[in-house]
N, C-alpha and C. Protein backbone atom coordinates (compact mmCIF):
# COMPACT_ATOMS: atom_id res chain seq x y z
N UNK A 1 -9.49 -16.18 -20.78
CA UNK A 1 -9.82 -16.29 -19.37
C UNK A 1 -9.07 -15.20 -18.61
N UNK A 2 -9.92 -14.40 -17.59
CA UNK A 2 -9.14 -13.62 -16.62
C UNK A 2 -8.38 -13.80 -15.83
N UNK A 3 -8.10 -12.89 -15.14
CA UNK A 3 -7.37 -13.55 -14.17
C UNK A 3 -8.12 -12.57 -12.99
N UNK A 4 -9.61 -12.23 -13.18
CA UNK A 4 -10.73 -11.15 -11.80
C UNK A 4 -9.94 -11.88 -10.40
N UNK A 5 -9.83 -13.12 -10.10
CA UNK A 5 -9.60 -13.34 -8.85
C UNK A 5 -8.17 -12.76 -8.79
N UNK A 6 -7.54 -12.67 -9.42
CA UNK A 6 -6.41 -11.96 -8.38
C UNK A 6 -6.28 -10.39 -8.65
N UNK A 7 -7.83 -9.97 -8.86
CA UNK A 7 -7.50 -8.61 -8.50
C UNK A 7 -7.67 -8.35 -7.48
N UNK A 8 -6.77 -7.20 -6.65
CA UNK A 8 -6.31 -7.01 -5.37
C UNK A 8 -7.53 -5.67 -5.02
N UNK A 9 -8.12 -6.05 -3.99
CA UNK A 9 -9.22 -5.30 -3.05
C UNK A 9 -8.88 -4.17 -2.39
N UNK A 10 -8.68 -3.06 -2.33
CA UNK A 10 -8.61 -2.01 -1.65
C UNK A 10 -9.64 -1.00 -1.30
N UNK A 11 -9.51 -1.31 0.08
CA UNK A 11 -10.76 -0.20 0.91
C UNK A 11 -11.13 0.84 0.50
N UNK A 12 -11.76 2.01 0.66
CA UNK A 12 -12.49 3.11 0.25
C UNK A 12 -11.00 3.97 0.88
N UNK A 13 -11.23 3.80 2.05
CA UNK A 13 -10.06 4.60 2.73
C UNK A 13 -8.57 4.26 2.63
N UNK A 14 -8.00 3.38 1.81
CA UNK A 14 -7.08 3.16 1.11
C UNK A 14 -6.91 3.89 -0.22
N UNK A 15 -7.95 3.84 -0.67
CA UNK A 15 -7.66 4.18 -2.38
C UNK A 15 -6.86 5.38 -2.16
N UNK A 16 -6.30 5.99 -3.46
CA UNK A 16 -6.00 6.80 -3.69
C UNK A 16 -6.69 7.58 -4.70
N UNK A 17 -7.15 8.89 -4.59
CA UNK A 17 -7.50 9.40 -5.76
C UNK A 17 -6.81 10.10 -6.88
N UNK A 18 -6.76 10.67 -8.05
CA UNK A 18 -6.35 11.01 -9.14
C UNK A 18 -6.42 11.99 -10.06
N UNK A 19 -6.42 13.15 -10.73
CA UNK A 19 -6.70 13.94 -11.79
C UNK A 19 -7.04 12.98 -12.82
N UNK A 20 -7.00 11.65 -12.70
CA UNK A 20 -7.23 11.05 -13.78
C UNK A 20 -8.47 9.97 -13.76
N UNK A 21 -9.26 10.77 -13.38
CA UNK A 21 -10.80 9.85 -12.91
C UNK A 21 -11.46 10.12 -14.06
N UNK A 22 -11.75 9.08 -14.25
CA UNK A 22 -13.03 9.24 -15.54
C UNK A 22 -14.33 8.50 -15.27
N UNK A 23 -15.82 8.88 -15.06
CA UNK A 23 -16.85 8.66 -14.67
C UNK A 23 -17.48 7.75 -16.26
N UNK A 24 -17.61 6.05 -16.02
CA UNK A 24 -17.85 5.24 -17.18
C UNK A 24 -19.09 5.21 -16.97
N UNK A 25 -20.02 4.97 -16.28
CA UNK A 25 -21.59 4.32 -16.51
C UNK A 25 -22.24 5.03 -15.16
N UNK A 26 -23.29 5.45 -15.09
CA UNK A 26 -24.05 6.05 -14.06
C UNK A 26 -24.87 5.81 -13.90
N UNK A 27 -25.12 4.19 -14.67
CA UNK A 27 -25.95 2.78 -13.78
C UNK A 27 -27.31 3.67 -13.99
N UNK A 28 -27.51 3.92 -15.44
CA UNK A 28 -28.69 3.81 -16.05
C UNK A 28 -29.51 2.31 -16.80
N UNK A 29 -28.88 1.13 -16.74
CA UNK A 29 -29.29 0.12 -17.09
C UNK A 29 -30.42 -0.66 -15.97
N UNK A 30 -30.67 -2.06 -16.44
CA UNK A 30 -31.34 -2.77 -15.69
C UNK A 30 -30.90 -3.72 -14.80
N UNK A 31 -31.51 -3.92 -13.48
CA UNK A 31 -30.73 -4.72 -12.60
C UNK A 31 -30.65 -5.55 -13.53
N UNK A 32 -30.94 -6.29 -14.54
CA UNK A 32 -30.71 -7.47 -14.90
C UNK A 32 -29.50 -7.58 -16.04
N UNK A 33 -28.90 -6.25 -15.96
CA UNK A 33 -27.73 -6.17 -17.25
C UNK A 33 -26.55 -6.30 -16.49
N UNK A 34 -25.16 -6.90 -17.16
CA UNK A 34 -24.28 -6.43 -16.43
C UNK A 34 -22.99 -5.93 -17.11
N UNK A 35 -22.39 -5.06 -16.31
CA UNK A 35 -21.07 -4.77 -16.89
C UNK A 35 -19.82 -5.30 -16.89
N UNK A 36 -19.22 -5.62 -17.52
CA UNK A 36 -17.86 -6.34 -17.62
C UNK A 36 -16.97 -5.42 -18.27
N UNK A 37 -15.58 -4.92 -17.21
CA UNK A 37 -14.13 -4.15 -17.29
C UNK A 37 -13.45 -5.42 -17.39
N UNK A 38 -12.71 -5.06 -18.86
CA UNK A 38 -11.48 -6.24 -18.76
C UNK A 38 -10.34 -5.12 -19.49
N UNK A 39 -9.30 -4.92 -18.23
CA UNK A 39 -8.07 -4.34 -18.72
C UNK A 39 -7.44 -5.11 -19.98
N UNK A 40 -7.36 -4.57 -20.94
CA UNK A 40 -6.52 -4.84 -22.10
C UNK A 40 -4.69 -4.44 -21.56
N UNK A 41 -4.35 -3.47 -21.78
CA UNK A 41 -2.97 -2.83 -20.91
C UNK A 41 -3.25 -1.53 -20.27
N UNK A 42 -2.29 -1.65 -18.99
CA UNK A 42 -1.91 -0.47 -17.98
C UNK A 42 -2.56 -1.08 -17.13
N UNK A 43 -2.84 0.27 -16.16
CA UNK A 43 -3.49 -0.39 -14.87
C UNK A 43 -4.51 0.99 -14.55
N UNK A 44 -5.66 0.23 -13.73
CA UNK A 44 -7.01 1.34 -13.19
C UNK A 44 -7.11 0.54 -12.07
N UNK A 45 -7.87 1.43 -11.14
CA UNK A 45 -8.49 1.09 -10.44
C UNK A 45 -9.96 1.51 -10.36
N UNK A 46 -10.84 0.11 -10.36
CA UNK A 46 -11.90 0.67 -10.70
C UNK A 46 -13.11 0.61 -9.42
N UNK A 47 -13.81 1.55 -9.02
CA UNK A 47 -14.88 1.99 -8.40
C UNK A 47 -16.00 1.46 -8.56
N UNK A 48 -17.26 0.60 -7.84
CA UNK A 48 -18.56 0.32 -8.23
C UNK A 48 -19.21 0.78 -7.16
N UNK A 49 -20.06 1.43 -7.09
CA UNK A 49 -21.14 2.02 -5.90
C UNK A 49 -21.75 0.82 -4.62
N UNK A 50 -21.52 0.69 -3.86
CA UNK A 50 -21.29 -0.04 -2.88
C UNK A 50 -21.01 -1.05 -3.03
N UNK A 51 -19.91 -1.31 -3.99
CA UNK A 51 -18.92 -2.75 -3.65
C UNK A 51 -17.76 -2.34 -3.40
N UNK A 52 -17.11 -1.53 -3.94
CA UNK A 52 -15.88 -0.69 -3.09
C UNK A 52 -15.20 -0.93 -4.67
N UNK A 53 -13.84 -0.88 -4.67
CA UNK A 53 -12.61 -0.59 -5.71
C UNK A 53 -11.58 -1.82 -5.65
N UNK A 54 -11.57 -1.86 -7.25
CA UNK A 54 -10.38 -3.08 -6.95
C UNK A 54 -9.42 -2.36 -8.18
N UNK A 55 -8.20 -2.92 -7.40
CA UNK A 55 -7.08 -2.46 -8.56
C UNK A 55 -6.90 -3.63 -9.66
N UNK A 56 -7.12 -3.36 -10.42
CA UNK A 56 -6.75 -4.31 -12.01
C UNK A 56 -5.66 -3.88 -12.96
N UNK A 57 -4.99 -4.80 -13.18
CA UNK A 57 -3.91 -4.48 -14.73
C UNK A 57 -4.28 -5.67 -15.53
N UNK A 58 -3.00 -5.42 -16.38
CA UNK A 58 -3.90 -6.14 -18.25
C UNK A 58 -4.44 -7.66 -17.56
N UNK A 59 -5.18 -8.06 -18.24
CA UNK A 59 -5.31 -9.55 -17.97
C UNK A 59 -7.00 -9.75 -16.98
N UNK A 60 -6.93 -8.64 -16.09
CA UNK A 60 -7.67 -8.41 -14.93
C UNK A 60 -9.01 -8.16 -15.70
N UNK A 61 -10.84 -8.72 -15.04
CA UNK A 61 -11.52 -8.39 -15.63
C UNK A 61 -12.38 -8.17 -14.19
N UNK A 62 -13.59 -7.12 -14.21
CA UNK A 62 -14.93 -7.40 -12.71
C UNK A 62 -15.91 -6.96 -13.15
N UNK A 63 -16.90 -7.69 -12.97
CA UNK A 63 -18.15 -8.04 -13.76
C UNK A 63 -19.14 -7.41 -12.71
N UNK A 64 -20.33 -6.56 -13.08
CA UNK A 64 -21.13 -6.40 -11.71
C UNK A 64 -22.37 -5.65 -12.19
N UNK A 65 -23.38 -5.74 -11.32
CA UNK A 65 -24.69 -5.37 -12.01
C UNK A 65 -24.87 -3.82 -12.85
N UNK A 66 -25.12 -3.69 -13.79
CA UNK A 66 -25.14 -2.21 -14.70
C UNK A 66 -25.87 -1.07 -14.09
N UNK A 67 -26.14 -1.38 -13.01
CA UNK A 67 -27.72 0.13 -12.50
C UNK A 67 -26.78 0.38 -11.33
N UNK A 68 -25.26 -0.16 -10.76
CA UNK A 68 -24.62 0.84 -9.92
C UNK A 68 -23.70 1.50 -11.32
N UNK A 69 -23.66 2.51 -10.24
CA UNK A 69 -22.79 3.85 -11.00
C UNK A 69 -21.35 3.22 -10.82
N UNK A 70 -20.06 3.18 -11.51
CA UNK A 70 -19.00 3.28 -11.35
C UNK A 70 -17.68 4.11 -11.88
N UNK A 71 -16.67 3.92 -11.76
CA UNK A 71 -15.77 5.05 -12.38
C UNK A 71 -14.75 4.54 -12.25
N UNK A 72 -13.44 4.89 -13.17
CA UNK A 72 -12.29 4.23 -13.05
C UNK A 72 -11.20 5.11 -12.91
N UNK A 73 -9.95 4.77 -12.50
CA UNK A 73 -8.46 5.85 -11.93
C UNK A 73 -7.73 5.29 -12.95
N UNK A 74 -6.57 6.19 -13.61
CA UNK A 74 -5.72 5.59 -14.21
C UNK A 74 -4.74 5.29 -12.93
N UNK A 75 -3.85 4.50 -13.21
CA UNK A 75 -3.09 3.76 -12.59
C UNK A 75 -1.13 3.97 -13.17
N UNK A 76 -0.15 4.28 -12.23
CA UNK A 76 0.56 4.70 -13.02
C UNK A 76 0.57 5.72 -13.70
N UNK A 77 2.38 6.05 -14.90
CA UNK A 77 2.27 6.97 -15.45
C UNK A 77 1.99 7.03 -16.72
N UNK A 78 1.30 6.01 -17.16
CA UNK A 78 1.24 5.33 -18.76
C UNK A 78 -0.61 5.63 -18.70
N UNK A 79 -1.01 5.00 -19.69
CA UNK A 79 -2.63 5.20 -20.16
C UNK A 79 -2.81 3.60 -20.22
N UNK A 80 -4.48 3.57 -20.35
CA UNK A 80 -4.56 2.03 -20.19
C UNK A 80 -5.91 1.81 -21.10
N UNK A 81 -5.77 0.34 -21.77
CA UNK A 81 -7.24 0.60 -22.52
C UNK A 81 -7.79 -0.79 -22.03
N UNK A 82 -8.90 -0.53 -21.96
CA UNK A 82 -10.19 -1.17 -21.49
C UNK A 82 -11.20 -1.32 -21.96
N UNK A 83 -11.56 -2.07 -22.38
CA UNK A 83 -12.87 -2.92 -22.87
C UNK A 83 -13.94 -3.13 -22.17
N UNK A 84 -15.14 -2.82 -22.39
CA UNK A 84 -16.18 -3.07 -21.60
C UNK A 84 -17.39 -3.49 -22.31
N UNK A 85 -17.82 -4.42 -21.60
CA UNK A 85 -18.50 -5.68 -22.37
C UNK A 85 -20.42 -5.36 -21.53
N UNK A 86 -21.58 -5.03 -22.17
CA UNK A 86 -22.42 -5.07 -21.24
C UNK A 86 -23.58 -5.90 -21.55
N UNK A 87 -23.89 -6.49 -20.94
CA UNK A 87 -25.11 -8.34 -21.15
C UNK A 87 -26.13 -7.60 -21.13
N UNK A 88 -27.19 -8.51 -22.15
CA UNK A 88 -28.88 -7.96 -22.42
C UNK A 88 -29.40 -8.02 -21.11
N UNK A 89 -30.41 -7.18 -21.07
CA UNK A 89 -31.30 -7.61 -20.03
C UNK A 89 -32.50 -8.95 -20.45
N UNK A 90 -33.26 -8.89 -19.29
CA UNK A 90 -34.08 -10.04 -19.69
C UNK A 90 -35.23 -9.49 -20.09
């Protein structure tokens, strides 16, 4: 079990950006698929195309339809690995 609800919400104009952006999915799937980020260790903050960015560390998971584009920040001065889980369509 996660712990998605207590990942912490930060505005567009809050975030911070990074040399360490890496572009994961560009929401070539079907509205009906979805993607699931579940931090294993470190910390990201991750980006979804108009839902905005939430910061996650280990434990942390956010689930959201596969056809927005998103992207993730490393977080910190360490590396972080992440798992990403994506559901059939119908």
């Amino acid at each position: 079990m996660s712990r998605a609800a207590d990942a912490t919400w930060v505005p567009r104009s809050e975030a911070s950006d990074t040399a360490h952006t890496r572009v994961i999915h560009a929401g070539e799937t079907s509205l009906h698929e979805y993607v699931i980020h579940y931090v294993i260790e470190g910390a990201i903050a991750l980006e979804v195309e108009s839902l905005g960015i939430w910061e996650l560390r280990a434990a942390d998971a956010v689930a959201h339809p596969g056809a927005l584009r998103n992207r993730w920040h490393l977080r910190g001065d360490g590396s972080a690995r992440v798992a990403f889980v994506y559901t059939g369509g119908a």
